[in-house]
N, C-alpha and C. Protein backbone atom coordinates (compact mmCIF):
# COMPACT_ATOMS: atom_id res chain seq x y z
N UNK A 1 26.44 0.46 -34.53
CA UNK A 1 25.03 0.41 -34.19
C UNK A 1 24.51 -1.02 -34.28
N UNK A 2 23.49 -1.58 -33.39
CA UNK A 2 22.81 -2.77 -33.73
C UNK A 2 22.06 -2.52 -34.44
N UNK A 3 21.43 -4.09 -34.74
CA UNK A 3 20.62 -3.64 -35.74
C UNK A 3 19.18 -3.71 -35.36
N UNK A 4 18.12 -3.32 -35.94
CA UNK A 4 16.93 -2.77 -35.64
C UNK A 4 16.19 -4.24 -35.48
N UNK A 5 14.97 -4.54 -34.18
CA UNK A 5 14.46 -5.34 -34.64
C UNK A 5 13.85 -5.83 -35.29
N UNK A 6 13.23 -7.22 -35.58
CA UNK A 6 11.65 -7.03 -36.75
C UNK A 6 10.36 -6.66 -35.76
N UNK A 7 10.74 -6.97 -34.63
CA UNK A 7 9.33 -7.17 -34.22
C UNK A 7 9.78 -7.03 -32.52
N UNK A 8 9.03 -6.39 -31.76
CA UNK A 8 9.34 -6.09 -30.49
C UNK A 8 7.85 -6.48 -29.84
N UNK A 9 8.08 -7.55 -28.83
CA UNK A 9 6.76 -7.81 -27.67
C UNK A 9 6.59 -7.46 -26.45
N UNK A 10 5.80 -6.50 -26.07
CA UNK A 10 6.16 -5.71 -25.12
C UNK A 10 4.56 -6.31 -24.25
N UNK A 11 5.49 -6.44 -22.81
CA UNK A 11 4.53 -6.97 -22.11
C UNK A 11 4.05 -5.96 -20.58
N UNK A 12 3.08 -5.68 -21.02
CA UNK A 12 2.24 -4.68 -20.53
C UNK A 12 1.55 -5.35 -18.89
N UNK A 13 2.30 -5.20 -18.01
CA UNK A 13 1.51 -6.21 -16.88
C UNK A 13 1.16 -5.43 -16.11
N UNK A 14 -0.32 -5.05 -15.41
CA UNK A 14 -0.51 -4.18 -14.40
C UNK A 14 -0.73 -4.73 -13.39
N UNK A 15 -0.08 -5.85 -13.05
CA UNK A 15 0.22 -6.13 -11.38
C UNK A 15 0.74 -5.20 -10.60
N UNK A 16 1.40 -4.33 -11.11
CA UNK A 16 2.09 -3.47 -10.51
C UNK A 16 1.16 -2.46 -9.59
N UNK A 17 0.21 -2.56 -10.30
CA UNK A 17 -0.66 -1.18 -9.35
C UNK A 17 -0.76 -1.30 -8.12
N UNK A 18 -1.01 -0.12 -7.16
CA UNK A 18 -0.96 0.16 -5.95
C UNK A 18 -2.52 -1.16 -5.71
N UNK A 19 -2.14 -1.55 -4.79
CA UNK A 19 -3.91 -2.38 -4.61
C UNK A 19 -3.56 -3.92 -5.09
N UNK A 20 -2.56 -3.74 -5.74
CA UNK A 20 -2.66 -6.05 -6.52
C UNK A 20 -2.61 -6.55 -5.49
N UNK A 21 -3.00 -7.65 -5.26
CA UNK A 21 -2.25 -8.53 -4.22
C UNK A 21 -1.54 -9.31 -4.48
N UNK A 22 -0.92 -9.45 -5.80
CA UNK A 22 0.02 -10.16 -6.23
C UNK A 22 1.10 -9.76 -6.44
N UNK A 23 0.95 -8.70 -7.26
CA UNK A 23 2.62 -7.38 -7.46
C UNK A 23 3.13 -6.80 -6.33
N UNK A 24 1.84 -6.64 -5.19
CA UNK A 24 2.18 -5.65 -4.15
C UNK A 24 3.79 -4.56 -4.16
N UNK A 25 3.71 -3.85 -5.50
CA UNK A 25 4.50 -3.01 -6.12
C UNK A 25 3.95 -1.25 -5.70
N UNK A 26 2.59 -1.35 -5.44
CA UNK A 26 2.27 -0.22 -5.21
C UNK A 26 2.63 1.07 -5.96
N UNK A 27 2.38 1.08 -7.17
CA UNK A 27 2.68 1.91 -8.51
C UNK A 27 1.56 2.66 -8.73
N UNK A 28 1.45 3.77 -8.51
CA UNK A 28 0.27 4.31 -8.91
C UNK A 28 0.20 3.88 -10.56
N UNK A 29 -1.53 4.17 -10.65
CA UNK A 29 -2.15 4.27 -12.17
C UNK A 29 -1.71 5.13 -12.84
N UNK A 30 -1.59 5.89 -12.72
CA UNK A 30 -1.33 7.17 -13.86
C UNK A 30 0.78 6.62 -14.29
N UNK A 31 1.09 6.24 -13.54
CA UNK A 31 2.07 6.06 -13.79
C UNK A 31 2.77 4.27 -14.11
N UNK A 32 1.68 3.91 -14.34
CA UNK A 32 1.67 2.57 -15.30
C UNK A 32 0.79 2.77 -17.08
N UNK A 33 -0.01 3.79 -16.58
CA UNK A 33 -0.51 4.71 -18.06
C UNK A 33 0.84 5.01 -18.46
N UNK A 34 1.07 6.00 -17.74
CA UNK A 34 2.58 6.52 -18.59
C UNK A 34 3.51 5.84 -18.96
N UNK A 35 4.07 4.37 -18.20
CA UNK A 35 5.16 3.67 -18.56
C UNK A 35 4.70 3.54 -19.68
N UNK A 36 3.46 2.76 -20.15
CA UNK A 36 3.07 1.89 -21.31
C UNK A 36 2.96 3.03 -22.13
N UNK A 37 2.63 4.34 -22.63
CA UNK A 37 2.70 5.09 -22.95
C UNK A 37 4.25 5.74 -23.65
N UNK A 38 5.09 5.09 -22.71
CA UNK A 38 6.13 5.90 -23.39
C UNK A 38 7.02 4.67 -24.04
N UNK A 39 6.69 3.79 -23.68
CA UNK A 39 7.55 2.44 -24.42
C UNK A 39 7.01 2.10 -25.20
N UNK A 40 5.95 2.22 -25.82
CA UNK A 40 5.21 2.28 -27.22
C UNK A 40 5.50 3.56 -27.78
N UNK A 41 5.48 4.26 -27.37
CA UNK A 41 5.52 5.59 -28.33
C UNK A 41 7.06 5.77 -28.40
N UNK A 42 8.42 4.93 -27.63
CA UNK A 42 9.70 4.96 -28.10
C UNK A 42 9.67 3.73 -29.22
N UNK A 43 9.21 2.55 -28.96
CA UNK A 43 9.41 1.76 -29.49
C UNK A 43 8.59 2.23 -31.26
N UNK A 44 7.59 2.98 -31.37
CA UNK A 44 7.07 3.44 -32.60
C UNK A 44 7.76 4.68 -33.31
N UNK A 45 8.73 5.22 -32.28
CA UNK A 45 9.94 6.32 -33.12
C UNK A 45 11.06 5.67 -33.31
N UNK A 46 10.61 4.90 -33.22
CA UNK A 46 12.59 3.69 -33.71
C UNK A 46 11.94 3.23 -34.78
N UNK A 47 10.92 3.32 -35.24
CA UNK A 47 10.00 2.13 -36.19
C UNK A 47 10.00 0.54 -35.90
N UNK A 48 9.90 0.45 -35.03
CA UNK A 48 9.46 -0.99 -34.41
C UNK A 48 8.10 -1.62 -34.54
N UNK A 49 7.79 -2.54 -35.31
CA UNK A 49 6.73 -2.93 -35.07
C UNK A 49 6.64 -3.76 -33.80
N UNK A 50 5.51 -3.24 -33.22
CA UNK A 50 5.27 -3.76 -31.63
C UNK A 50 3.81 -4.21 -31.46
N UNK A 51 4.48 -5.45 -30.86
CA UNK A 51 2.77 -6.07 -30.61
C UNK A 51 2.81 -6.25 -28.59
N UNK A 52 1.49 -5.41 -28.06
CA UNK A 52 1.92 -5.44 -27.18
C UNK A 52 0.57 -6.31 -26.45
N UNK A 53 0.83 -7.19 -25.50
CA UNK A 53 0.34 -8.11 -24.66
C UNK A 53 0.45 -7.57 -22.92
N UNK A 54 -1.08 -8.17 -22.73
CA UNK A 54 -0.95 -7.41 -21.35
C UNK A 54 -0.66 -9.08 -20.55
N UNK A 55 -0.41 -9.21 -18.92
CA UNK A 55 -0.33 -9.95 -18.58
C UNK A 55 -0.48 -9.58 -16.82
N UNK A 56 -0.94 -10.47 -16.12
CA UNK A 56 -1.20 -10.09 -14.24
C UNK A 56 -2.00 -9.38 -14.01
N UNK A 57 -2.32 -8.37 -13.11
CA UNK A 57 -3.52 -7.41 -12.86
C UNK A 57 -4.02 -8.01 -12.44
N UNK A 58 -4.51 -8.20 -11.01
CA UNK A 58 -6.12 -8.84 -10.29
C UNK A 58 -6.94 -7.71 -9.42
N UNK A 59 -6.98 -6.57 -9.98
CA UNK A 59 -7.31 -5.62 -9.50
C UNK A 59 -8.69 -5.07 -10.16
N UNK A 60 -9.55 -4.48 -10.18
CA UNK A 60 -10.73 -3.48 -10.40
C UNK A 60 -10.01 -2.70 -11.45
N UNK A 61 -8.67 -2.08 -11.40
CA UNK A 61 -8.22 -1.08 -11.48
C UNK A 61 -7.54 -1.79 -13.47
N UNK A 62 -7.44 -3.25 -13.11
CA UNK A 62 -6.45 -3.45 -14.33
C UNK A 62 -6.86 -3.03 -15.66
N UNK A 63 -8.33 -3.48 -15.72
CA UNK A 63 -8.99 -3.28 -17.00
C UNK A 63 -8.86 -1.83 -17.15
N UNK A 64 -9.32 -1.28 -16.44
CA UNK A 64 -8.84 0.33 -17.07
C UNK A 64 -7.56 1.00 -17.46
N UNK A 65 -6.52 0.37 -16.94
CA UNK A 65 -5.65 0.77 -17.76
C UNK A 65 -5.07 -0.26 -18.80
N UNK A 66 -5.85 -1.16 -19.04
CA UNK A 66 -5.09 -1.66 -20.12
C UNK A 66 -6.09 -1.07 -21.07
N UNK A 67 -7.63 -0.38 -20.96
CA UNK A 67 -8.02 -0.25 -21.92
C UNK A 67 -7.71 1.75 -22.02
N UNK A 68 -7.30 2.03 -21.50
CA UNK A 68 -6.72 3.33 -21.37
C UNK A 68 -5.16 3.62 -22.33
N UNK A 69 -4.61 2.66 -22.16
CA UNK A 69 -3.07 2.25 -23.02
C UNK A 69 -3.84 1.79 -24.97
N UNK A 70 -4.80 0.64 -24.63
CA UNK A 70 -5.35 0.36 -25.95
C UNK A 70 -5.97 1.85 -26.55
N UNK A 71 -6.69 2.62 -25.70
CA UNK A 71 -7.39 3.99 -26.35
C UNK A 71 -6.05 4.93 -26.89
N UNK A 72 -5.03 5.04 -26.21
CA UNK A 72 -4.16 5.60 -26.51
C UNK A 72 -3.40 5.46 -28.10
N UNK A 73 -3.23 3.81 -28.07
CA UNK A 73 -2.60 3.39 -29.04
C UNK A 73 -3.59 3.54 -30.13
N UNK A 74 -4.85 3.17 -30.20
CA UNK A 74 -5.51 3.77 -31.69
C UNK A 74 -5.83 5.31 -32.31
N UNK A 75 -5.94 6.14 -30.37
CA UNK A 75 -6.14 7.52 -30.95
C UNK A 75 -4.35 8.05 -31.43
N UNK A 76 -3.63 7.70 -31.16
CA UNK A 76 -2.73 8.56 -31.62
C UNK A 76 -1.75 7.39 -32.62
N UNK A 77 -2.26 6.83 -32.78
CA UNK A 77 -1.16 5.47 -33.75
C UNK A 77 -1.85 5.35 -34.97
């Protein structure tokens, strides 16, 4: 087995969404909720402390899910 990290930085970028004009990745929202959603909530059943940083997004759309991922992480963390 490796060994566990101290500290994991997980970078949360919603360029990806359908609409950036920069990612032009075309990812729906609900399913950039969910990525960030489930890589925090794996990375917090390994016991990882994780500090997570958002980065890109030039969309209407970004702020809401990064503050949708932040609501997540205090209601259930």
């Amino acid at each position: 087995t490796s060994p566990r990290p101290a500290v994991a930085f997980y970078n949360a970028g919603t360029d990806v969404v359908r609409g950036d004009p920069l990612g032009r990745l075309d990812v729906e929202s609900d399913a950039v909720t969910e990525r960030d959603r489930r890589v925090i909530s794996e990375l917090r059943s390994r016991g990882i402390p994780t500090v997570v940083v958002t980065s890109g997004g030039y969309t209407d759309e970004s702020h809401r899910l990064i503050a949708a991922t932040a609501r997540h992480v205090v209601e259930r963390f």
